[in-house]
Protein backbone atom coordinates (compact mmCIF):
# COMPACT_ATOMS: atom_id res chain seq x y z
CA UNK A 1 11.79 -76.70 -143.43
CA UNK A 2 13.65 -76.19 -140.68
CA UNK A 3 17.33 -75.24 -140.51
CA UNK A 4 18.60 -75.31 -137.21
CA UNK A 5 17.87 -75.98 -133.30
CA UNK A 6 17.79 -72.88 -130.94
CA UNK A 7 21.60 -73.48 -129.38
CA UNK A 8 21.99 -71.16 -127.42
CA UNK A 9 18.89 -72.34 -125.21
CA UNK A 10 20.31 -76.13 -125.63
CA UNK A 11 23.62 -74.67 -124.05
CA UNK A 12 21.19 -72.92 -120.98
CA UNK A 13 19.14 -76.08 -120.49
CA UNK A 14 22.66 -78.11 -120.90
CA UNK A 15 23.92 -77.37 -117.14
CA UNK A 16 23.41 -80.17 -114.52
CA UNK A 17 21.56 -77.62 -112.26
CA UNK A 18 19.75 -75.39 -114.31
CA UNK A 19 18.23 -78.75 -116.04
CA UNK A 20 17.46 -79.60 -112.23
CA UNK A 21 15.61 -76.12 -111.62
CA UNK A 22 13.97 -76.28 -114.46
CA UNK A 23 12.46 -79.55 -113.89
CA UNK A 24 11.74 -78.35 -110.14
CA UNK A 25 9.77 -75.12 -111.85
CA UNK A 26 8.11 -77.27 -113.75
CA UNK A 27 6.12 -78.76 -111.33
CA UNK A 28 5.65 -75.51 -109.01
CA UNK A 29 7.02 -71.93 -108.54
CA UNK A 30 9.02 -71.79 -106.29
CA UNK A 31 11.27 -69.27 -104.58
CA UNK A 32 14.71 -68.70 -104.25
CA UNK A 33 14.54 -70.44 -100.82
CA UNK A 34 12.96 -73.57 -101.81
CA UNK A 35 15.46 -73.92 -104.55
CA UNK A 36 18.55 -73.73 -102.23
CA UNK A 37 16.79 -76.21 -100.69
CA UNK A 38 15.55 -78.68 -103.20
CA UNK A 39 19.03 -78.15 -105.26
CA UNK A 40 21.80 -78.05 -102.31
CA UNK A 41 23.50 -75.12 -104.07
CA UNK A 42 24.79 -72.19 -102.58
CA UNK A 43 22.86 -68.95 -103.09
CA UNK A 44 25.35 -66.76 -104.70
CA UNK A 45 25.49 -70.24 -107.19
CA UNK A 46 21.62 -70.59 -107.42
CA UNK A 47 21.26 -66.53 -108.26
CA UNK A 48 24.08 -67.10 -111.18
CA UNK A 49 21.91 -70.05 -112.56
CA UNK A 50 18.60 -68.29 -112.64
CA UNK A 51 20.39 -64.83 -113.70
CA UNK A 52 20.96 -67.28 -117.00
CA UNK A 53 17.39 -68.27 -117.31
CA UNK A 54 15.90 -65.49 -117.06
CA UNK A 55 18.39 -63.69 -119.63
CA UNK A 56 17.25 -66.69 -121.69
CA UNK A 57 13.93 -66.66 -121.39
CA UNK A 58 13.11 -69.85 -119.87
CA UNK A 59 12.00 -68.20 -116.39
CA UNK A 60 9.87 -65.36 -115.20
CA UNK A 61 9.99 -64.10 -111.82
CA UNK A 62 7.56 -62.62 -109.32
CA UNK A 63 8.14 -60.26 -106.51
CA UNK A 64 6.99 -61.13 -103.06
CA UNK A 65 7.92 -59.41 -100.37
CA UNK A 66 11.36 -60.25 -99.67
CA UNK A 67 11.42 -62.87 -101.62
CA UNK A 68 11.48 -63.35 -105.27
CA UNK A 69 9.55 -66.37 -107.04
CA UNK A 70 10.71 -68.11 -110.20
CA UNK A 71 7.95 -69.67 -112.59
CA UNK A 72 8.83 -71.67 -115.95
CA UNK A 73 7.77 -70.04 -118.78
CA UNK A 74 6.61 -73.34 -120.95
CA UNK A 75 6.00 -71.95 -124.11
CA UNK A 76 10.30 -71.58 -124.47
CA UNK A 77 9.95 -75.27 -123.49
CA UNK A 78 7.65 -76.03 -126.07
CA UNK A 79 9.13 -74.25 -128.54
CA UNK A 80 12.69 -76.21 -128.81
CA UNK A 81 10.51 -79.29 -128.52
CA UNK A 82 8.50 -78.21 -131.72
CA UNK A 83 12.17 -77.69 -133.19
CA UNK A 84 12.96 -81.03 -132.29
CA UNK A 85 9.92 -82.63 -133.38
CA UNK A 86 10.22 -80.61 -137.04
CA UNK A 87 13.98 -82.23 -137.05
CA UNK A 88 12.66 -85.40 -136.37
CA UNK A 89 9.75 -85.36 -139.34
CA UNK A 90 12.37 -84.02 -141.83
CA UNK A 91 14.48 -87.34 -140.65
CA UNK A 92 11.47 -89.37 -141.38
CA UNK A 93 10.99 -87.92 -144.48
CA UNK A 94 14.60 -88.54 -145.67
CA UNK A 95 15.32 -91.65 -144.50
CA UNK A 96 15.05 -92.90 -148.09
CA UNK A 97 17.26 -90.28 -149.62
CA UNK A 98 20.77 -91.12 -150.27
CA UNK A 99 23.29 -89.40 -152.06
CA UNK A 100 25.72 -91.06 -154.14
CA UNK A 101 28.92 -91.15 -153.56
CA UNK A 102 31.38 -89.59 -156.12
């Protein structure tokens, strides 16, 4: 059964922007150039953000050259949705129980 939802990731993923480069990383890597770019945010911004993802997990990155790519690691991904999907079931599974009042 489970007993809780990772929270601290929740709070990571919870951020306007690091939602947004997160969904960007889904669908390529990219480096800390094209995010700039795709997001708008200023770099010293944009290194905070990813400095938080990759302390949580959610990111790995990639030396190249100069540069320094960011992929999503989507088994972090997977794993809070397996935690929400257990939450879920256990609803399902409850949704008859009630307990009285006193």
């Amino acid at each position: 059964m489970l007993t809780s939802v990772d929270t601290d990731l929740i709070r990571v993923l919870a951020d306007p922007l690091r939602l947004r480069i997160v969904t960007l990383l889904a669908q390529e890597t990219l480096c800390t150039t094209h995010l700039v770019e795709e997001t708008g945010a200023r770099q010293t911004n944009l290194s905070n953000h990813m400095k938080v993802l990759r302390e949580a997990g959610v990111v790995e990155t990639e030396p190249c050259g100069r540069y320094t790519y960011y992929r999503l690691k989507p088994e972090v991904l997977a794993s809070l949705a397996g935690q929400f999907a257990e939450l879920a079931e256990s609803a399902r599974a409850a949704a008859q129980n009630k307990r009285a009042c006193p």
